[in-house]
PDB file of N, CA and C in Angstrom:
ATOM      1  N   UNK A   1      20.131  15.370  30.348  1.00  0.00           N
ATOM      2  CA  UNK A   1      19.771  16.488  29.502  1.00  0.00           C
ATOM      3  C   UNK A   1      19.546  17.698  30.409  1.00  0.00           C
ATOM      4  N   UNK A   2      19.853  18.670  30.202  1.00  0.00           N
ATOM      5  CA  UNK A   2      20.236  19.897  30.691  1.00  0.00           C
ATOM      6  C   UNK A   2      19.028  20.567  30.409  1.00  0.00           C
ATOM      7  N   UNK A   3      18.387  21.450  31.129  1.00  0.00           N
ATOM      8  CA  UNK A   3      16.742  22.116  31.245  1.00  0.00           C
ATOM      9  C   UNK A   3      17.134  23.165  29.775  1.00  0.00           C
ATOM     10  N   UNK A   4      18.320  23.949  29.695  1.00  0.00           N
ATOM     11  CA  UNK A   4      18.159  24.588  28.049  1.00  0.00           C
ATOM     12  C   UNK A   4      18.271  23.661  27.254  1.00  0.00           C
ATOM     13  N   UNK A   5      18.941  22.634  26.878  1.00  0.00           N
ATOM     14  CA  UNK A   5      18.887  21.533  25.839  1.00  0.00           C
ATOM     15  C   UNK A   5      17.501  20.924  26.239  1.00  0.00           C
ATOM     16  N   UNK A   6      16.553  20.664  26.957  1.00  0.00           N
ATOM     17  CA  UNK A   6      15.275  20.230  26.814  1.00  0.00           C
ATOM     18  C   UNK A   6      14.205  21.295  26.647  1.00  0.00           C
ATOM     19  N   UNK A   7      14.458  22.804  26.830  1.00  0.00           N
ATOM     20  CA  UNK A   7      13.772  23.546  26.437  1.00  0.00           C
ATOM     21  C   UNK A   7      13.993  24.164  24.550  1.00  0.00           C
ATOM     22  N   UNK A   8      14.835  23.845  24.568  1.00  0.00           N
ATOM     23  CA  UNK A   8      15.208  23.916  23.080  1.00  0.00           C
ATOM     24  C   UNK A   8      14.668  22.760  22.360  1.00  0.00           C
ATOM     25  N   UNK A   9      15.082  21.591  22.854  1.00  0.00           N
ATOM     26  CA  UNK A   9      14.003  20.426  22.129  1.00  0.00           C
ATOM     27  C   UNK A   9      12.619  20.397  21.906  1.00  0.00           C
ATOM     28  N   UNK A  10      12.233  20.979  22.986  1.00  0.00           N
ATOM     29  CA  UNK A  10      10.156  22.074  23.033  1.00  0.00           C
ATOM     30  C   UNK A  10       9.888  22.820  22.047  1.00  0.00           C
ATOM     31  N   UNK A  11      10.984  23.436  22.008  1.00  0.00           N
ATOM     32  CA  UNK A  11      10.849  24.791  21.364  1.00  0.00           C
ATOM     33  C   UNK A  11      11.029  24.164  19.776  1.00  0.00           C
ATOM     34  N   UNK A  12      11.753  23.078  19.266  1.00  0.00           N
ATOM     35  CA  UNK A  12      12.054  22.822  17.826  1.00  0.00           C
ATOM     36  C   UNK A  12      10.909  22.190  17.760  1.00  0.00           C
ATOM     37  N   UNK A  13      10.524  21.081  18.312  1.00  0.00           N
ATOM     38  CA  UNK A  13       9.371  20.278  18.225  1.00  0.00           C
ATOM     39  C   UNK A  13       8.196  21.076  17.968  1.00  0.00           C
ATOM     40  N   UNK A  14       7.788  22.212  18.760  1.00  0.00           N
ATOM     41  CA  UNK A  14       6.615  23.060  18.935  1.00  0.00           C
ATOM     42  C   UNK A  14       6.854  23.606  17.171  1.00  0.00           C
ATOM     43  N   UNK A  15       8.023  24.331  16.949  1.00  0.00           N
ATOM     44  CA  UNK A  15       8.350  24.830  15.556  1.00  0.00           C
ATOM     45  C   UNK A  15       8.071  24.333  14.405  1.00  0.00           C
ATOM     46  N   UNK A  16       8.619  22.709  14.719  1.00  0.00           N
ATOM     47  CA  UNK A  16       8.812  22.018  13.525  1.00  0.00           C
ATOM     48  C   UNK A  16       6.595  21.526  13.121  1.00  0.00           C
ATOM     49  N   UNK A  17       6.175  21.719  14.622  1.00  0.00           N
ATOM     50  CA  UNK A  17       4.581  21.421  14.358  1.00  0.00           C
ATOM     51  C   UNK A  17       3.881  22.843  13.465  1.00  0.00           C
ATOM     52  N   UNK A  18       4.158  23.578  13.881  1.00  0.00           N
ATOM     53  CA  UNK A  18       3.828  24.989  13.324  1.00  0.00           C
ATOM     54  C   UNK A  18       3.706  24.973  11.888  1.00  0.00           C
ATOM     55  N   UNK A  19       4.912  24.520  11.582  1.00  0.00           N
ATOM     56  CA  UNK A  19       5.611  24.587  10.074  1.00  0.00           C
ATOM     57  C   UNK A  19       4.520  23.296   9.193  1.00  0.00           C
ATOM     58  N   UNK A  20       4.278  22.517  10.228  1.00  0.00           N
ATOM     59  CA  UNK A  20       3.432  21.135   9.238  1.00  0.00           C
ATOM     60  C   UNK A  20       2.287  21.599   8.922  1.00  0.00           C
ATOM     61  N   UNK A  21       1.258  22.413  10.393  1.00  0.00           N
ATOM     62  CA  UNK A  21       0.129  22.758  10.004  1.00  0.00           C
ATOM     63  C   UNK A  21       0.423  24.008   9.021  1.00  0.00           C
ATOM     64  N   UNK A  22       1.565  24.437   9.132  1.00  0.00           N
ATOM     65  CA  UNK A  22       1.570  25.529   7.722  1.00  0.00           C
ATOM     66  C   UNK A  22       0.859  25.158   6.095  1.00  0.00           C
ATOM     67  N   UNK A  23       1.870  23.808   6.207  1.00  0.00           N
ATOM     68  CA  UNK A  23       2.243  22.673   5.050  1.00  0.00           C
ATOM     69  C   UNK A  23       0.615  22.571   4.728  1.00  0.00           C
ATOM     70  N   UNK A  24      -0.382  22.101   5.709  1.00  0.00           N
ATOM     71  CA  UNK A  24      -1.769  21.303   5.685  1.00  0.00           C
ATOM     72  C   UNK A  24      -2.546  22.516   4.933  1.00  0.00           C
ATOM     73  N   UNK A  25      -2.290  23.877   5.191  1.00  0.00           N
ATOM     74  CA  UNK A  25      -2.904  24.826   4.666  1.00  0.00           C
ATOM     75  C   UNK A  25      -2.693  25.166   2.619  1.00  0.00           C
ATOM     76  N   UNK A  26      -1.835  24.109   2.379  1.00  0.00           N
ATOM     77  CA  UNK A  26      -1.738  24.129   0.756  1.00  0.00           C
ATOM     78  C   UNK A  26      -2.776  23.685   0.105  1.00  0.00           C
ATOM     79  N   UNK A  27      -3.394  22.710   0.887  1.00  0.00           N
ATOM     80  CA  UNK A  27      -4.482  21.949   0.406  1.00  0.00           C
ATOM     81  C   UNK A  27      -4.106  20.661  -0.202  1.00  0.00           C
ATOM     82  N   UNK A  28      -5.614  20.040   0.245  1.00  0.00           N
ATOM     83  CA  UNK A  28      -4.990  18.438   0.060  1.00  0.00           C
ATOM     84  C   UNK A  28      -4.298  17.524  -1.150  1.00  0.00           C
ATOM     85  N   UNK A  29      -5.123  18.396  -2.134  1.00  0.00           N
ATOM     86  CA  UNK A  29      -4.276  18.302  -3.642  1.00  0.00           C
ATOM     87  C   UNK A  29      -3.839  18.288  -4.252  1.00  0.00           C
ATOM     88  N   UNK A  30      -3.095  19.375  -3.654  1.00  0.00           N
ATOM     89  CA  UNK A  30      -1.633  19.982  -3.667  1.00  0.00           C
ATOM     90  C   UNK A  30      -0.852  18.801  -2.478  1.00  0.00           C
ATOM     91  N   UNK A  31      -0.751  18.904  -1.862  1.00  0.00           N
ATOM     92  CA  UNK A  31      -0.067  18.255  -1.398  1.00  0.00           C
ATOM     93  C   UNK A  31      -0.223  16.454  -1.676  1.00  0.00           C
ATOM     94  N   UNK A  32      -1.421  15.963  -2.032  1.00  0.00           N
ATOM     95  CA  UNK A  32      -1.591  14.710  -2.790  1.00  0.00           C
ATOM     96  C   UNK A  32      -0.517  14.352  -4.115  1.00  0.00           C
ATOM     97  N   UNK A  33      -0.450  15.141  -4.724  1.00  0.00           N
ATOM     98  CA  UNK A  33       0.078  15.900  -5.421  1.00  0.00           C
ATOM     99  C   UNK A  33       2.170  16.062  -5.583  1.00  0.00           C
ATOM    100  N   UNK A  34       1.830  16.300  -4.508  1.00  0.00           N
ATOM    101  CA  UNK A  34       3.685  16.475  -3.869  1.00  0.00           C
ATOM    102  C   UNK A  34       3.890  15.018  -3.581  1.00  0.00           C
ATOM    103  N   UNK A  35       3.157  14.213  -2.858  1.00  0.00           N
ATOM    104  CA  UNK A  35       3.434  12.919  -2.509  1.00  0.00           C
ATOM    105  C   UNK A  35       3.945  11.862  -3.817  1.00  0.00           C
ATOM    106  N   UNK A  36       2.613  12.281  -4.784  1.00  0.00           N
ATOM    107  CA  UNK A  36       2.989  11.694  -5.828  1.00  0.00           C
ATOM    108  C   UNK A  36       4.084  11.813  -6.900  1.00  0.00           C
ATOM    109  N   UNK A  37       4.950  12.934  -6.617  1.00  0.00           N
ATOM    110  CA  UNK A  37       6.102  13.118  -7.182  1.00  0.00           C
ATOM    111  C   UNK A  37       7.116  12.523  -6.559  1.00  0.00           C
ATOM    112  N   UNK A  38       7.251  12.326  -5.186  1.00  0.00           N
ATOM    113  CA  UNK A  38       8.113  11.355  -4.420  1.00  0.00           C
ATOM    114  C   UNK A  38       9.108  12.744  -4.082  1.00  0.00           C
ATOM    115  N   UNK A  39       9.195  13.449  -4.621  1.00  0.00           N
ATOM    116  CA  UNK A  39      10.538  14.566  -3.837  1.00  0.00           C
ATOM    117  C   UNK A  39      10.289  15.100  -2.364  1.00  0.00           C
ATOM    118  N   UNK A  40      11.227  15.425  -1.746  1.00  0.00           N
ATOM    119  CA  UNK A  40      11.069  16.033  -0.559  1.00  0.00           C
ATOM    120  C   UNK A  40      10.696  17.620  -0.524  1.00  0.00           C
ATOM    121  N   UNK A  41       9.954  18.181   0.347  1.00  0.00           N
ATOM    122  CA  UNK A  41       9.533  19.097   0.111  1.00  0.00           C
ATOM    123  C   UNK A  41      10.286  20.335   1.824  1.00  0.00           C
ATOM    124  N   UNK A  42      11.193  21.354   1.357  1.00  0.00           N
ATOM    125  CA  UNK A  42      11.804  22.203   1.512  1.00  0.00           C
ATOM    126  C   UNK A  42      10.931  23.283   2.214  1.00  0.00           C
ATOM    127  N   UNK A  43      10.942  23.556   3.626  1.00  0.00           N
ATOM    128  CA  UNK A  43      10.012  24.625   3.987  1.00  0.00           C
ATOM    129  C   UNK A  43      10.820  25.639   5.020  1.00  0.00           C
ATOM    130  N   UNK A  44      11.260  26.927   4.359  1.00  0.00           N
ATOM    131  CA  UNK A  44      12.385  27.747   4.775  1.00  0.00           C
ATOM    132  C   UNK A  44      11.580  28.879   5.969  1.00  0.00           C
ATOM    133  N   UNK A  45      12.122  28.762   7.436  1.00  0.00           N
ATOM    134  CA  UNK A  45      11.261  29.859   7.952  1.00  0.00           C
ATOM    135  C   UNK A  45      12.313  30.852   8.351  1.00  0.00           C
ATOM    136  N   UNK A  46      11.288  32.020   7.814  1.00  0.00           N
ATOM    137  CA  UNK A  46      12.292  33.411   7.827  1.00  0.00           C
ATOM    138  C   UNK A  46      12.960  33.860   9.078  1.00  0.00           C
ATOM    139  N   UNK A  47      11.531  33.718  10.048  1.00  0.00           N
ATOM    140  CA  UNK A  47      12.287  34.083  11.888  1.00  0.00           C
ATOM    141  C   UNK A  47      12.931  33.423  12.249  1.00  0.00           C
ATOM    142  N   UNK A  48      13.273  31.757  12.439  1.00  0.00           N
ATOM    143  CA  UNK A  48      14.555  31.283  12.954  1.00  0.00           C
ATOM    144  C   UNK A  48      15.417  30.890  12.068  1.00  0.00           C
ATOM    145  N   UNK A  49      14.977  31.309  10.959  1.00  0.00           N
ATOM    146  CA  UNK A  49      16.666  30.737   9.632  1.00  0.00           C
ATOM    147  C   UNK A  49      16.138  29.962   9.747  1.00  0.00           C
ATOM    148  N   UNK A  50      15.609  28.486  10.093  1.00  0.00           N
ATOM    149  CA  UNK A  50      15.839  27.147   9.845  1.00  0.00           C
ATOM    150  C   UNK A  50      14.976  26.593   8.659  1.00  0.00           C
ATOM    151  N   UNK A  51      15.410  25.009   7.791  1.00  0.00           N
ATOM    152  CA  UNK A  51      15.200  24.909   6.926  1.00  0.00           C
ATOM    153  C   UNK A  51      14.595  23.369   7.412  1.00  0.00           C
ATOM    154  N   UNK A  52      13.369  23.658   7.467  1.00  0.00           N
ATOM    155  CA  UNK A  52      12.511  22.127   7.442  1.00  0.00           C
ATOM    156  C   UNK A  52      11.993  21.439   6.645  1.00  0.00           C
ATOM    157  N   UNK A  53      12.501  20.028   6.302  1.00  0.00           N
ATOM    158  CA  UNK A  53      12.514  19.282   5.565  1.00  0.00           C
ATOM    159  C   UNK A  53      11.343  18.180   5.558  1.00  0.00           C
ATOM    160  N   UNK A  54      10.446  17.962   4.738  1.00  0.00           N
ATOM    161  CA  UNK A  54       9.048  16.997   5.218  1.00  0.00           C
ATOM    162  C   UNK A  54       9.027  16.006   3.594  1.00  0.00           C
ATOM    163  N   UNK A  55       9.318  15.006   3.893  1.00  0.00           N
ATOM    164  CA  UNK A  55       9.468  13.548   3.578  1.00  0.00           C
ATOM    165  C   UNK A  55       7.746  13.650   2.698  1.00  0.00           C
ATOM    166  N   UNK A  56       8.235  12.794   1.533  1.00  0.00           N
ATOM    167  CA  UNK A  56       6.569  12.443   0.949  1.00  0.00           C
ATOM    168  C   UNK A  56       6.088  11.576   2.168  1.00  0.00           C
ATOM    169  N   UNK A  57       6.470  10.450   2.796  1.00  0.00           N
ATOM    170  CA  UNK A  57       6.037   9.709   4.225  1.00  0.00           C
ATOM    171  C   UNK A  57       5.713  11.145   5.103  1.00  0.00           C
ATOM    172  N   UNK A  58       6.188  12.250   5.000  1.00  0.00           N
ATOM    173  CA  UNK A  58       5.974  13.149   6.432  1.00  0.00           C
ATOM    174  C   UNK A  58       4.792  13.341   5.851  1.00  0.00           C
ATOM    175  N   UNK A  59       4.578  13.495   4.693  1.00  0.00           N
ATOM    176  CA  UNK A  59       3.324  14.845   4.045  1.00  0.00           C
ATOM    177  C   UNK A  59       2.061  13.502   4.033  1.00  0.00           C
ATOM    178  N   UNK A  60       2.087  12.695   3.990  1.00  0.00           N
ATOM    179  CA  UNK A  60       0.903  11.357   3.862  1.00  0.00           C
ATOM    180  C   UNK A  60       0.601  11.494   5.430  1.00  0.00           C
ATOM    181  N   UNK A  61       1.835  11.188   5.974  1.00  0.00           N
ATOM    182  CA  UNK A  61       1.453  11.246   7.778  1.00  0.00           C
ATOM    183  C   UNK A  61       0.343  12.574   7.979  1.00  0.00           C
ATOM    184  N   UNK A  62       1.055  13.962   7.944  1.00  0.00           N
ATOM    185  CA  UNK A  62       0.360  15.166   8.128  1.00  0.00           C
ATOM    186  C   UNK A  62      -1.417  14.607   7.179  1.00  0.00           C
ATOM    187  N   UNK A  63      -1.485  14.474   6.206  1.00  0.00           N
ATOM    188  CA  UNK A  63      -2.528  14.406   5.277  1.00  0.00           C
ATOM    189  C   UNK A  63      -3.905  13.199   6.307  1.00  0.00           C
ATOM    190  N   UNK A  64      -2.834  11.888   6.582  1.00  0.00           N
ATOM    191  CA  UNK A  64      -3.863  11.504   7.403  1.00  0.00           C
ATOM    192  C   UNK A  64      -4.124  11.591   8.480  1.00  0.00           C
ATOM    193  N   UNK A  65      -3.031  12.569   9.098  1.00  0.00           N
ATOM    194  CA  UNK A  65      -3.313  12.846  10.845  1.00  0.00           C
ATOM    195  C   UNK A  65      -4.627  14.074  10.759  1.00  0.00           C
ATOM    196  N   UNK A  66      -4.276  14.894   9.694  1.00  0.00           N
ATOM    197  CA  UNK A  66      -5.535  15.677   9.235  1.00  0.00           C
ATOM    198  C   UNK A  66      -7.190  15.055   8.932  1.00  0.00           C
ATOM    199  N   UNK A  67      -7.177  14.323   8.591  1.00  0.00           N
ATOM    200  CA  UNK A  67      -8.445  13.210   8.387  1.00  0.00           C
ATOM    201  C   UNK A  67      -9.191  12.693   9.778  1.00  0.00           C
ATOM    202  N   UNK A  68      -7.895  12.682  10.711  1.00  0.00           N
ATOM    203  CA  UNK A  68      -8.473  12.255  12.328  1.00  0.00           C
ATOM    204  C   UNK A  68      -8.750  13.561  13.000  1.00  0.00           C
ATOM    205  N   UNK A  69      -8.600  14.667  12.796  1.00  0.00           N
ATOM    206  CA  UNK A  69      -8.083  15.473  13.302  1.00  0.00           C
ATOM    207  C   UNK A  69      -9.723  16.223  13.269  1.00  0.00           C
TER     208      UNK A  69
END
């Protein structure tokens, strides 16, 4: 792996964390909520175009990594 292809992997990873604690800021009810509908939930960010995708499993993960947290 090439130091820009591993600095780009930092850089999505760091992004894609950004975007979850975004997610955690809906509140837990809301997002309790989303789980229990089973759909995937769509989170579009304006500065890099990209379109991140978080799994009812992603949003339970985030929900109880929040509980340890």
């Amino acid at each position: 792996m090439s130091i820009t292809s591993s600095a780009r992997m930092r850089s999505a990873i760091a992004a894609n964390e950004r975007v979850a604690s975004a997610i955690l800021g809906i509140g837990k009810d809301e997002l309790e909520s989303m789980v229990s509908e089973g759909k995937d939930v769509d989170v579009s960010c304006q500065f890099c175009d990209t379109v991140y995708t978080f799994t009812p499993d992603d949003i339970s993960d985030l929900l109880e990594q929040s509980k340890n947290d």
